[in-house]
PDB file of N, CA and C in Angstrom:
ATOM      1  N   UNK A   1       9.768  14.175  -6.234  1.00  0.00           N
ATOM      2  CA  UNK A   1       8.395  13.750  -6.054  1.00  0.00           C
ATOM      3  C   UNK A   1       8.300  12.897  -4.801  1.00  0.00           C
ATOM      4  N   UNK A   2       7.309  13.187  -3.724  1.00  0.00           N
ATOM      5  CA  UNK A   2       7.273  12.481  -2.942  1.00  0.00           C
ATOM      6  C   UNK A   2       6.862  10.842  -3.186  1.00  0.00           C
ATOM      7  N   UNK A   3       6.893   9.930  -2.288  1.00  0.00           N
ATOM      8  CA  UNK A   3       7.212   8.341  -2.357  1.00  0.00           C
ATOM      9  C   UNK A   3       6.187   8.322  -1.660  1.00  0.00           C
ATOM     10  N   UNK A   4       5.372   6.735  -1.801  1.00  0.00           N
ATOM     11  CA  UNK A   4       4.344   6.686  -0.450  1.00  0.00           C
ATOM     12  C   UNK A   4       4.712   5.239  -0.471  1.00  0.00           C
ATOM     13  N   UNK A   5       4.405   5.224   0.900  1.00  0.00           N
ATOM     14  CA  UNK A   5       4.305   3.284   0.716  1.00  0.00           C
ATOM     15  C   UNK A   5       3.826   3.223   2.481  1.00  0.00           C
ATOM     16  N   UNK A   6       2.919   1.609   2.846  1.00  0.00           N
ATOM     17  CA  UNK A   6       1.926   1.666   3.652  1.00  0.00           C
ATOM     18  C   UNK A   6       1.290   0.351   3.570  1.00  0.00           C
ATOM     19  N   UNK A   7       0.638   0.462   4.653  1.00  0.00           N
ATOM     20  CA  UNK A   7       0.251  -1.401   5.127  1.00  0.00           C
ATOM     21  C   UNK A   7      -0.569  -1.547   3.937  1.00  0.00           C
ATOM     22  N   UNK A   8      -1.527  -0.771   2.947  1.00  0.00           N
ATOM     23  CA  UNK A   8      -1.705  -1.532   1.827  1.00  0.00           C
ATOM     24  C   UNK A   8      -1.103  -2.058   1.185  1.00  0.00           C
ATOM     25  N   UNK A   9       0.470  -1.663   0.756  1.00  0.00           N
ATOM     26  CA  UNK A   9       1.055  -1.871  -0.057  1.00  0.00           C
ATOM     27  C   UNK A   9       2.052  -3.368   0.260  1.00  0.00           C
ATOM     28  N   UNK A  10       2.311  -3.911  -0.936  1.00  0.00           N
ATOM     29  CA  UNK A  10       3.208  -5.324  -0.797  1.00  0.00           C
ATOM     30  C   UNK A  10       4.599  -4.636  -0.057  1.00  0.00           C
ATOM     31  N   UNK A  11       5.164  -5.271   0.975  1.00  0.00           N
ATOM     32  CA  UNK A  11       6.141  -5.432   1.497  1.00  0.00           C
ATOM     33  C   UNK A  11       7.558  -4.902   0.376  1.00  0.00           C
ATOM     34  N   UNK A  12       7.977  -3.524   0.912  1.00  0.00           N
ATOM     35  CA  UNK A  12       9.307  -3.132  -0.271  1.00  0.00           C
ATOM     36  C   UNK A  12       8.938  -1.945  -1.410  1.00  0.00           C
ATOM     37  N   UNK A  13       7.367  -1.802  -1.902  1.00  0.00           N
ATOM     38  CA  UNK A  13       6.229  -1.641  -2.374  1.00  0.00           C
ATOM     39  C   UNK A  13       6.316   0.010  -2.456  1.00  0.00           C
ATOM     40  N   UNK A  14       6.871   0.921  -3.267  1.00  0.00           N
ATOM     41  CA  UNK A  14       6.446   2.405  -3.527  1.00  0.00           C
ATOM     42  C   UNK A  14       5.896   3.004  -4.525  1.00  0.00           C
ATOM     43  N   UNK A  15       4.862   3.803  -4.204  1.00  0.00           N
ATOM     44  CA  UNK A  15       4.141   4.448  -5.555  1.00  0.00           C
ATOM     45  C   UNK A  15       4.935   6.148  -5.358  1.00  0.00           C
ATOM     46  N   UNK A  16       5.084   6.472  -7.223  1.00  0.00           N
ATOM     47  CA  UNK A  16       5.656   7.882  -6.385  1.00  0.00           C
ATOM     48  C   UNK A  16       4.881   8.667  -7.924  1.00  0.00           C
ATOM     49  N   UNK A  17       3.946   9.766  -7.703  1.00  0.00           N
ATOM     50  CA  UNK A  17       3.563  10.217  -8.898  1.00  0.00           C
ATOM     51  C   UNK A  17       3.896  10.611 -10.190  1.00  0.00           C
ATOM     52  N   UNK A  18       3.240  10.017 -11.102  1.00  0.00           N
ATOM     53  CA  UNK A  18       4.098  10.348 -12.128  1.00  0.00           C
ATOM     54  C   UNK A  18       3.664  11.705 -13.019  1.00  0.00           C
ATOM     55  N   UNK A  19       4.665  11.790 -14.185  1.00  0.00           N
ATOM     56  CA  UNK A  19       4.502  13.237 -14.377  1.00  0.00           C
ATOM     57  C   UNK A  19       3.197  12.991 -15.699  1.00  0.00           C
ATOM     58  N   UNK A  20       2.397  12.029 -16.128  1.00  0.00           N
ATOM     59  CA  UNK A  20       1.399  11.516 -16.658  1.00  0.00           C
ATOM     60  C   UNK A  20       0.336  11.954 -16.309  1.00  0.00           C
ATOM     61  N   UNK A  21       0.238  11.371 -14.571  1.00  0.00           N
ATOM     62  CA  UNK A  21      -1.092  11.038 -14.135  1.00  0.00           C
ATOM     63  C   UNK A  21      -0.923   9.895 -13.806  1.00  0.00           C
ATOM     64  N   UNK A  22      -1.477   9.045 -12.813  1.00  0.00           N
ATOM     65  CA  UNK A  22      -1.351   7.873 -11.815  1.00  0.00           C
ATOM     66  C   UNK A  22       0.146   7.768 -11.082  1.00  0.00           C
ATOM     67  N   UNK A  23       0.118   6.506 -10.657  1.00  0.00           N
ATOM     68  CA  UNK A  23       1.755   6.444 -10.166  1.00  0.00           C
ATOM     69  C   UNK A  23       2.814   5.338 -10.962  1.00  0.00           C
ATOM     70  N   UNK A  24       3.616   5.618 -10.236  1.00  0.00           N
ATOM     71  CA  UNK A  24       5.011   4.822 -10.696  1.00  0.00           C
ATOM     72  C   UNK A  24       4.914   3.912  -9.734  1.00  0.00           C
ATOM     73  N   UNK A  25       4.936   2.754 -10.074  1.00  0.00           N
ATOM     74  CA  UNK A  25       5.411   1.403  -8.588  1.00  0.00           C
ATOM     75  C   UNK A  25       6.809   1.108  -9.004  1.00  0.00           C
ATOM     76  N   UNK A  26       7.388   1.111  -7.633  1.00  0.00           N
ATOM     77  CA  UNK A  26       8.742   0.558  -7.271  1.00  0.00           C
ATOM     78  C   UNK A  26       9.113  -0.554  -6.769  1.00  0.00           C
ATOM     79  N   UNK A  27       9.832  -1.591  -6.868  1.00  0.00           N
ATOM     80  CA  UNK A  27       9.548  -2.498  -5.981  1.00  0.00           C
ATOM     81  C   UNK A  27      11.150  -2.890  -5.312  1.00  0.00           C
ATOM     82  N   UNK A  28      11.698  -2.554  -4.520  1.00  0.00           N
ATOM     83  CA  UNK A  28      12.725  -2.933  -3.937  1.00  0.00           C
ATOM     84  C   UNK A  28      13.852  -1.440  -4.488  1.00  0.00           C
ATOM     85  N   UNK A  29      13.453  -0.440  -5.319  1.00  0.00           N
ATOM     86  CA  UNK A  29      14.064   0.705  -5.438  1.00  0.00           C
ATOM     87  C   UNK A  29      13.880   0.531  -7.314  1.00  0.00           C
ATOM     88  N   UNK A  30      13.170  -0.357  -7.483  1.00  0.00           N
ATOM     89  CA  UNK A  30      13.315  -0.599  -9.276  1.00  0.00           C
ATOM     90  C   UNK A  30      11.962  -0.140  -9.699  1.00  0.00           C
ATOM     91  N   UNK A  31      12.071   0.675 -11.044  1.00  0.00           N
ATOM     92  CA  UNK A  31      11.014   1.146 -11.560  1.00  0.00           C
ATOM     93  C   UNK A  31      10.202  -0.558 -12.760  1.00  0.00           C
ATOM     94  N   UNK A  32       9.075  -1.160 -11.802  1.00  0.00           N
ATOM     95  CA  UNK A  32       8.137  -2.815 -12.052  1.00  0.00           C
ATOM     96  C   UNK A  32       7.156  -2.379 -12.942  1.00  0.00           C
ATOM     97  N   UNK A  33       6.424  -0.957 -13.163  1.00  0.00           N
ATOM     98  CA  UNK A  33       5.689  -0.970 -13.443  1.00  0.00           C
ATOM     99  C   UNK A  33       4.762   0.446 -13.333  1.00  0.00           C
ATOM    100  N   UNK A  34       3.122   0.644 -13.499  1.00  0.00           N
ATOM    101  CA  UNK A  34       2.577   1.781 -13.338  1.00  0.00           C
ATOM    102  C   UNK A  34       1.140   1.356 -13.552  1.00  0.00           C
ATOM    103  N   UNK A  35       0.014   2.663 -12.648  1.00  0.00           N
ATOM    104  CA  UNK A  35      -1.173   2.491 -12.921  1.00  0.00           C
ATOM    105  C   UNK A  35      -1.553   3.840 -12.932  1.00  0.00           C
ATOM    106  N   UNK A  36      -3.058   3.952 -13.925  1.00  0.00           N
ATOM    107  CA  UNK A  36      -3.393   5.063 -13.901  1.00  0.00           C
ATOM    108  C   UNK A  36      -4.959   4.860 -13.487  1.00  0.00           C
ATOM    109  N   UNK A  37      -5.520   6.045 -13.241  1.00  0.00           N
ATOM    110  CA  UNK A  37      -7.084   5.746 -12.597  1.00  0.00           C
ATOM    111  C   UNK A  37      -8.187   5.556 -14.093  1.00  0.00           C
ATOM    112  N   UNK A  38      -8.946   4.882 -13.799  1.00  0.00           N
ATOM    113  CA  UNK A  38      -9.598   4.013 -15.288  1.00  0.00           C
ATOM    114  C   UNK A  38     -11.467   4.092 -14.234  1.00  0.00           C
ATOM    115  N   UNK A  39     -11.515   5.240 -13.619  1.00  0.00           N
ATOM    116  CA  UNK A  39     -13.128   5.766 -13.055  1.00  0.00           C
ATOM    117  C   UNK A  39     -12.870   5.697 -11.507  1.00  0.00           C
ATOM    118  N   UNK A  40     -13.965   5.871 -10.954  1.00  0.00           N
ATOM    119  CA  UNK A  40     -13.837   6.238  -9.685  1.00  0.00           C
ATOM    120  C   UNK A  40     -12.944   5.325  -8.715  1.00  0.00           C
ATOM    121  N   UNK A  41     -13.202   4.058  -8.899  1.00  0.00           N
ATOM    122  CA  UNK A  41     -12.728   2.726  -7.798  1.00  0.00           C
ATOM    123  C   UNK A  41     -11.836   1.840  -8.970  1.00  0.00           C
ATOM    124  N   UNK A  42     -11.497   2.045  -9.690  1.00  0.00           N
ATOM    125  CA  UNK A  42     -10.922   1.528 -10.560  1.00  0.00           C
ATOM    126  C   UNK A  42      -9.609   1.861 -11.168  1.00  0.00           C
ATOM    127  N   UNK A  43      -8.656   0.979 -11.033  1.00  0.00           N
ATOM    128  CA  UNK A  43      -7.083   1.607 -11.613  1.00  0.00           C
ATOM    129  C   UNK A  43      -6.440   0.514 -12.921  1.00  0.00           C
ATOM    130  N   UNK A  44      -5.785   0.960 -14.109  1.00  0.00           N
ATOM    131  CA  UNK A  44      -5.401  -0.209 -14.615  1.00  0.00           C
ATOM    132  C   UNK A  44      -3.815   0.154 -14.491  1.00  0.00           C
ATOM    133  N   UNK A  45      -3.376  -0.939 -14.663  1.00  0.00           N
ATOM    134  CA  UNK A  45      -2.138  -1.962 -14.110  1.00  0.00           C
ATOM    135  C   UNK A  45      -1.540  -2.189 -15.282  1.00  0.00           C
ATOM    136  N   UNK A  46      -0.316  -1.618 -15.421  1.00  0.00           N
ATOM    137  CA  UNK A  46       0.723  -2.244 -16.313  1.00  0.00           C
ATOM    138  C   UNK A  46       1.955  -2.718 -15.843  1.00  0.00           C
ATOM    139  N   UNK A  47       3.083  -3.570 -16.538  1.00  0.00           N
ATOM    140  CA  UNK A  47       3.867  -4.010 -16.060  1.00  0.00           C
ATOM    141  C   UNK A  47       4.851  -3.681 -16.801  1.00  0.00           C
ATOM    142  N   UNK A  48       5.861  -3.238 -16.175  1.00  0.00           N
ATOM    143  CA  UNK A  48       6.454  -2.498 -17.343  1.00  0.00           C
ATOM    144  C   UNK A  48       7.655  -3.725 -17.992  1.00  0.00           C
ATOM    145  N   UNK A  49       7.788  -3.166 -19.489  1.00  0.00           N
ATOM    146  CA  UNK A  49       8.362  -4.286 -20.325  1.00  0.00           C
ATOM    147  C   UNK A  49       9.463  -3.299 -21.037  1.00  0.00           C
ATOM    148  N   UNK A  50      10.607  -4.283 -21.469  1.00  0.00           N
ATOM    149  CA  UNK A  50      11.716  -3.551 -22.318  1.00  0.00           C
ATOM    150  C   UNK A  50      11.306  -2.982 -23.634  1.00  0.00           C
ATOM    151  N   UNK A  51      11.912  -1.262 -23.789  1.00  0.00           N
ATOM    152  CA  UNK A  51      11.690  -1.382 -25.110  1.00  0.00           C
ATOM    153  C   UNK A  51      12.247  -1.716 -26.438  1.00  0.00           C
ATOM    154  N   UNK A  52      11.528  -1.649 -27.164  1.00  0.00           N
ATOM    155  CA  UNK A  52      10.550  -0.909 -27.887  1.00  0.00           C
ATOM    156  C   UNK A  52       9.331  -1.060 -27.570  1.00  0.00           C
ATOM    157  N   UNK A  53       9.050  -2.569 -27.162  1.00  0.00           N
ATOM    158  CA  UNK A  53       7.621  -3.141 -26.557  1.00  0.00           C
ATOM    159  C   UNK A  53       6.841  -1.694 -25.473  1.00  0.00           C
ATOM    160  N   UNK A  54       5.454  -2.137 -25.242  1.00  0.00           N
ATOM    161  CA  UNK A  54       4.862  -1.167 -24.890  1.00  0.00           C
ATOM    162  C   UNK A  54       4.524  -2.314 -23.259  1.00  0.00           C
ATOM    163  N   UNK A  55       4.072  -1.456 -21.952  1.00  0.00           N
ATOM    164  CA  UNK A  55       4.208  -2.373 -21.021  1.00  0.00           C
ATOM    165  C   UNK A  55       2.740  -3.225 -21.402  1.00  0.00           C
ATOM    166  N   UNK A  56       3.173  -4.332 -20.273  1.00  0.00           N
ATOM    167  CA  UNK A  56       2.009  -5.201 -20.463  1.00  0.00           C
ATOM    168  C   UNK A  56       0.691  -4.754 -19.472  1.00  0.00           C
ATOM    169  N   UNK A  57      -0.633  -4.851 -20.350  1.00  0.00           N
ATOM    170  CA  UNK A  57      -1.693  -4.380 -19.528  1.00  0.00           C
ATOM    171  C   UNK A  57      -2.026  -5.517 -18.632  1.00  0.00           C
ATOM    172  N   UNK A  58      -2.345  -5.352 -17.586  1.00  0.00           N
ATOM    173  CA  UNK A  58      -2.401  -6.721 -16.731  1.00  0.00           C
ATOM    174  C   UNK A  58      -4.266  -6.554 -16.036  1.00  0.00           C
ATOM    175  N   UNK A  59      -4.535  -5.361 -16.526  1.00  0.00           N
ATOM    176  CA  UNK A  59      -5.934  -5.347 -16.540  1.00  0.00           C
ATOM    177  C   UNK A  59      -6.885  -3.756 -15.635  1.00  0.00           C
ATOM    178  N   UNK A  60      -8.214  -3.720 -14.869  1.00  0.00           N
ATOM    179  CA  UNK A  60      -8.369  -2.658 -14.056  1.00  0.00           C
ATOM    180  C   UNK A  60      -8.693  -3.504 -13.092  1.00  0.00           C
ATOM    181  N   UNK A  61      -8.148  -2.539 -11.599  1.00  0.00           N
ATOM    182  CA  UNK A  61      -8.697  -3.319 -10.523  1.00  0.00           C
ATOM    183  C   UNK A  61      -8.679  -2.372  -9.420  1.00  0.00           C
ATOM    184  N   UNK A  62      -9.121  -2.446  -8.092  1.00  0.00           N
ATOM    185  CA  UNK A  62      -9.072  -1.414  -7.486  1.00  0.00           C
ATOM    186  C   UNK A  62      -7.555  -1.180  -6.903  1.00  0.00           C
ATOM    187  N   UNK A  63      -7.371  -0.125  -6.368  1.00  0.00           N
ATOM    188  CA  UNK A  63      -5.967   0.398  -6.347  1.00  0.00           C
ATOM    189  C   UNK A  63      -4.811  -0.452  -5.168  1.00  0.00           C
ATOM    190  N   UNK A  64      -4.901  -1.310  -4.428  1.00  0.00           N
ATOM    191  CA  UNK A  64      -4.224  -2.186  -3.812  1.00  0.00           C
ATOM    192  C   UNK A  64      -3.867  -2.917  -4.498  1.00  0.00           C
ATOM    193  N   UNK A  65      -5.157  -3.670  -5.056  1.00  0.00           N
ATOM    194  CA  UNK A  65      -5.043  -4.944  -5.955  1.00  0.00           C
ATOM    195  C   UNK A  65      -4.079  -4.927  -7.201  1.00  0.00           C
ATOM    196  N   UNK A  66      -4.484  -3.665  -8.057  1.00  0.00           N
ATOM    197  CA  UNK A  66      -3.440  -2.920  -8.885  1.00  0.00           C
ATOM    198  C   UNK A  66      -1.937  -3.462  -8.695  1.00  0.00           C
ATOM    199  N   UNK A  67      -1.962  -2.969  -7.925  1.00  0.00           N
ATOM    200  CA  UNK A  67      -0.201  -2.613  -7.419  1.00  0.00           C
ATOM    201  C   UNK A  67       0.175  -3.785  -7.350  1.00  0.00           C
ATOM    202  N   UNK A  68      -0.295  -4.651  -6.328  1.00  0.00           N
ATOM    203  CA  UNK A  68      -0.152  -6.291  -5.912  1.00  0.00           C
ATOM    204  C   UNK A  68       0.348  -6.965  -7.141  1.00  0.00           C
ATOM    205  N   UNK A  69      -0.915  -6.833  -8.042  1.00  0.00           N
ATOM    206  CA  UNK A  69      -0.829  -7.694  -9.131  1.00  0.00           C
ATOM    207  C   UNK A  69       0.634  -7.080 -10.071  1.00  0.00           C
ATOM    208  N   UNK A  70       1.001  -5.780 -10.148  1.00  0.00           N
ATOM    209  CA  UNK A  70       2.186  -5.840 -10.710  1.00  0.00           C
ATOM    210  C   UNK A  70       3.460  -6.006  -9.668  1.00  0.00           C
ATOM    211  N   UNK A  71       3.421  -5.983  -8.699  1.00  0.00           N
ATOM    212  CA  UNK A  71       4.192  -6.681  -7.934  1.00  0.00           C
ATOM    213  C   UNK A  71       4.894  -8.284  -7.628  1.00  0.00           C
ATOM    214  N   UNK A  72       3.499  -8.737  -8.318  1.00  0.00           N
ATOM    215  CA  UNK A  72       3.718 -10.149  -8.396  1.00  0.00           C
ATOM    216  C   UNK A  72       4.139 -10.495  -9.588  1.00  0.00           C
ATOM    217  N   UNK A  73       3.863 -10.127 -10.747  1.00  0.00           N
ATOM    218  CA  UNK A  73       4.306  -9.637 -11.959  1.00  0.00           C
ATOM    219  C   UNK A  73       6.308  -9.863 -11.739  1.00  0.00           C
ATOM    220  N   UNK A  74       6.567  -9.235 -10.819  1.00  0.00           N
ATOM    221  CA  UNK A  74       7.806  -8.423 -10.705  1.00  0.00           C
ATOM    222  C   UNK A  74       8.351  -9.218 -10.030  1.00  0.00           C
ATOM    223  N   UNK A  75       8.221  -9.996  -9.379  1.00  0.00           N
ATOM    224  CA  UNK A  75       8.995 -11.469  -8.517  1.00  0.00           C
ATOM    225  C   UNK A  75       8.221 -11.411  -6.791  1.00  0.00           C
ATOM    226  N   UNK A  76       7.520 -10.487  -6.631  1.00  0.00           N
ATOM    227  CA  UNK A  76       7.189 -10.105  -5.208  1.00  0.00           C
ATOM    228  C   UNK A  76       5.959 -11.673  -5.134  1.00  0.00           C
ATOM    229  N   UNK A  77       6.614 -12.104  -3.556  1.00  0.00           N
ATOM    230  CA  UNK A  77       6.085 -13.467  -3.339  1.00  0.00           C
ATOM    231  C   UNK A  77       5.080 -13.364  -2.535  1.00  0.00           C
ATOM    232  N   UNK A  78       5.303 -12.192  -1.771  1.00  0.00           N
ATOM    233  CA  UNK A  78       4.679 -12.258  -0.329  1.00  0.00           C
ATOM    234  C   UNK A  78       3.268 -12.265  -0.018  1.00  0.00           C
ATOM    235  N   UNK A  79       3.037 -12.285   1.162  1.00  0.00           N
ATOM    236  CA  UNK A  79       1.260 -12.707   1.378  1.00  0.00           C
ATOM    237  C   UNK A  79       0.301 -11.921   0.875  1.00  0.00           C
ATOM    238  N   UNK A  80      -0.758 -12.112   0.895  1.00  0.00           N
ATOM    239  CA  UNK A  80      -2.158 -11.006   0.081  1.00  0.00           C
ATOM    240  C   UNK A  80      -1.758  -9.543   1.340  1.00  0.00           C
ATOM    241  N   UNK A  81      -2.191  -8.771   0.437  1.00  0.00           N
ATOM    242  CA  UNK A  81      -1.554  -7.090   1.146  1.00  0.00           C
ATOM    243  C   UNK A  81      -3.292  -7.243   2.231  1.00  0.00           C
ATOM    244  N   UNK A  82      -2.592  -6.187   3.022  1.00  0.00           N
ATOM    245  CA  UNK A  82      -3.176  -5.766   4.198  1.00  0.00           C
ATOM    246  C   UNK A  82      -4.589  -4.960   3.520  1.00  0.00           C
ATOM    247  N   UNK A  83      -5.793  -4.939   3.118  1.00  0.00           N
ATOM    248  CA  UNK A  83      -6.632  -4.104   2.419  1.00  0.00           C
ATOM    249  C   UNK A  83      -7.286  -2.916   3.209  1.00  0.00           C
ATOM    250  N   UNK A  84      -7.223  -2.998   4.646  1.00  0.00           N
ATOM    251  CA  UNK A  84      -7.873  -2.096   5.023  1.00  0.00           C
ATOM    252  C   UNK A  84      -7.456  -0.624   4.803  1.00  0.00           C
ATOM    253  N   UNK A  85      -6.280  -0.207   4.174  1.00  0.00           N
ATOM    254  CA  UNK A  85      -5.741   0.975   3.854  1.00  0.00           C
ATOM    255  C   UNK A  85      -5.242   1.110   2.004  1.00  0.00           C
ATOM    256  N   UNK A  86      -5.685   1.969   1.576  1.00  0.00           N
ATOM    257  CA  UNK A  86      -5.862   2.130   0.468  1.00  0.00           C
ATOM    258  C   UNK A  86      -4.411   3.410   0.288  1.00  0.00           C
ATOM    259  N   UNK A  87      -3.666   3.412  -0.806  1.00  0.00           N
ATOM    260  CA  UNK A  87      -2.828   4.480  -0.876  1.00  0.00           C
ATOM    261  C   UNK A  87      -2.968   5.264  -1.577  1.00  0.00           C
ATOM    262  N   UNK A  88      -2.740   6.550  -1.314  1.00  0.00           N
ATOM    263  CA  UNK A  88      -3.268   7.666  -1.877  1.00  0.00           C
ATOM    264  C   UNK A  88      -3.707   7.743  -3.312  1.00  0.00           C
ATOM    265  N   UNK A  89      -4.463   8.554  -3.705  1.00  0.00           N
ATOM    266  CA  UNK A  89      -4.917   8.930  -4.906  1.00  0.00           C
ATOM    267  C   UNK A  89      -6.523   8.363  -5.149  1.00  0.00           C
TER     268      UNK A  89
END
């Protein structure tokens, strides 16, 4: 499956599609988390958690913000992402 990653995205930062529907976020080569599309401008955000637990919903937001927020979730420190570029989907 192809990988994307891009000045929207947090620094380290890959979405790669999943076989669901939405993407997989990566963050440094580690599977942090996932979002799926929740209406037109809108994505919700989970973080992914050990199982048996189910991941944590961290809420809907638009698709940068998404990612960010499980990024930060995930130990990612770095500055507010670049918004003018949105990543695919």
């Amino acid at each position: 499956m192809p990988s994307t990653a891009g000045a929207g995205l947090p620094a380290g930062v890959t979405l790669k599609p999943s076989a669901l529907g939405g993407y997989a976020v990566h963050w440094k080569g580690e599977f942090v988390g996932w979002i799926h599309r929740n209406g037109p401008d809108r994505w919700n955000a989970y973080r992914r958690a050990e199982p048996p637990r189910p991941g944590e919903f961290l809420g809907a937001f638009a698709q940068d913000d998404a990612v960010e927020r499980i990024a930060r979730k995930a130990g990612w420190a770095g500055p507010a992402c670049d918004r003018r570029r949105s990543a695919p989907g």
